[in-house]
Protein backbone atom coordinates (compact mmCIF):
# COMPACT_ATOMS: atom_id res chain seq x y z
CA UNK A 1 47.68 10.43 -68.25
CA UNK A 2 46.47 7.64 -66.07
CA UNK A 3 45.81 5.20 -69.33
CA UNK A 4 49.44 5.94 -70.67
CA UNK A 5 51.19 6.48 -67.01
CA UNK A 6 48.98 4.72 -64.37
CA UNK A 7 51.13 2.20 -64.13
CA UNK A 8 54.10 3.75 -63.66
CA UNK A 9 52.80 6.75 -61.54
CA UNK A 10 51.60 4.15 -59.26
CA UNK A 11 54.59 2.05 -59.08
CA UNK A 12 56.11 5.31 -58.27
CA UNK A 13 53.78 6.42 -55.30
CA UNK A 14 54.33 2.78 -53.54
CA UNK A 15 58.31 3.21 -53.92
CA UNK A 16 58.00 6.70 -52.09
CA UNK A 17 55.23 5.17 -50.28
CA UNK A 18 58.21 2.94 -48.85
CA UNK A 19 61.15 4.94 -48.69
CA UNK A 20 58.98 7.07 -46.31
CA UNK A 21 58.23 3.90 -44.48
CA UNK A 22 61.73 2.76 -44.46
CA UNK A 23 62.58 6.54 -42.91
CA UNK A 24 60.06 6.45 -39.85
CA UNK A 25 61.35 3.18 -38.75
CA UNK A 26 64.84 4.24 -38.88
CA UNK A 27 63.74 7.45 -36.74
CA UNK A 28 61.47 5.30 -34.74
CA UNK A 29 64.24 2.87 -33.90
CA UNK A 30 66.58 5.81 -32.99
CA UNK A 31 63.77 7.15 -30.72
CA UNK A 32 63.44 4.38 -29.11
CA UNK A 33 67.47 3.80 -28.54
CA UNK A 34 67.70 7.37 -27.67
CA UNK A 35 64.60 7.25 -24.89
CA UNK A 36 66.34 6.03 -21.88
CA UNK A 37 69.19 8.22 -22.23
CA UNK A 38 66.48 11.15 -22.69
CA UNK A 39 64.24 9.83 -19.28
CA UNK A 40 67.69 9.43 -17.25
CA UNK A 41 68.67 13.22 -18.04
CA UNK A 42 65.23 14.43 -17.30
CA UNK A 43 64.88 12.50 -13.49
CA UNK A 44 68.73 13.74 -12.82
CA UNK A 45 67.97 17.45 -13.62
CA UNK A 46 64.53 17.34 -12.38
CA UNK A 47 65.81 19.03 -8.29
CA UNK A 48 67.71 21.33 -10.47
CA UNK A 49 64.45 22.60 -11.95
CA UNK A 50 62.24 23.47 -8.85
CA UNK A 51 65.77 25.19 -7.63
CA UNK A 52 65.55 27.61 -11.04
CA UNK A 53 61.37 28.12 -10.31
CA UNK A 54 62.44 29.11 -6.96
CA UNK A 55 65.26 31.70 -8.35
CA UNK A 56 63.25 32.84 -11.49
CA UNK A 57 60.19 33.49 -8.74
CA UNK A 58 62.19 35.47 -6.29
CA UNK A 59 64.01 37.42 -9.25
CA UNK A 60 60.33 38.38 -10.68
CA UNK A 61 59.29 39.58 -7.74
CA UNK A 62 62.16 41.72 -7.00
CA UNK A 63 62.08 43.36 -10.48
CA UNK A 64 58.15 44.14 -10.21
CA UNK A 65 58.93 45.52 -7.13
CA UNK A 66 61.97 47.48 -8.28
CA UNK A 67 59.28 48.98 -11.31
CA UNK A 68 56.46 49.52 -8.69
CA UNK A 69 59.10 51.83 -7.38
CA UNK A 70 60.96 52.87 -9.85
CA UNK A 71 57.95 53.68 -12.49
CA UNK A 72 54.72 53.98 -10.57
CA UNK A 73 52.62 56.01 -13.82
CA UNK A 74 53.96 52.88 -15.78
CA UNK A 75 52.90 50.05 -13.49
CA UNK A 76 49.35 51.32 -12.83
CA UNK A 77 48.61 51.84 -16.37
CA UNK A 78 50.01 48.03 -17.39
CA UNK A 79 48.34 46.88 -14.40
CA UNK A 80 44.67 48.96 -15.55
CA UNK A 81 45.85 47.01 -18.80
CA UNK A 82 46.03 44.14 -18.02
CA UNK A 83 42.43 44.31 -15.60
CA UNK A 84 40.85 45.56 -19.07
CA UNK A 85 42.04 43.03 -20.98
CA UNK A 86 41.09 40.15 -18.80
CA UNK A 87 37.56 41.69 -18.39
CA UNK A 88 37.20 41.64 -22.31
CA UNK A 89 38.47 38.17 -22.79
CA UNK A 90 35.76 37.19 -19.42
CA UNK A 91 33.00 39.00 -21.32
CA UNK A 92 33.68 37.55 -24.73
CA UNK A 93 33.82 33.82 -23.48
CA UNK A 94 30.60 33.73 -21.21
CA UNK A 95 28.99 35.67 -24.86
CA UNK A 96 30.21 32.42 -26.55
CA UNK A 97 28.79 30.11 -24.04
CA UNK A 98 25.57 31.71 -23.80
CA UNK A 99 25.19 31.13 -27.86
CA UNK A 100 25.99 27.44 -27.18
């Protein structure tokens, strides 16, 4: 194949070699016309963020509360869980530094 098609297999790759090229500079150059629009949105909603940390905190709280009431059987058992499975995922990583 290469002795009757090299040539043209070859000629082939660099033309898709270049379209490609051709197709990250066009997304590139959007990018980089896109960017300040993109950094301007992020520093105006930035307060708005530590606002909706502050609600989804307080509502997380309240709801584990409202289940510690609510569904006492249920919360001890995800809690004992939860214990185990950070115990097993402790005991498994100082096993993998000890080998190393």
């Amino acid at each position: 194949i290469e002795d009757n098609y090299g040539d043209v297999l070859e000629e082939a790759w660099n033309k898709t070699k270049e379209m490609f090229k051709y197709v990250w500079d066009q997304v590139m150059l959007g990018w980089k016309q896109v960017l300040p629009h993109i950094k301007e949105a992020w520093e105006t909603s930035k307060p708005y963020f530590h606002q909706l940390g502050k609600i989804i905190i307080e509502k997380s709280l309240e709801f584990w509360k409202y289940l510690q009431t609510n569904f006492p059987v249920f919360m001890d058992s995800v809690s004992q869980t939860t214990a185990d499975a950070i115990q097993y995922a402790t005991n498994t990583w100082q096993k993998i530094t000890e080998a190393f």
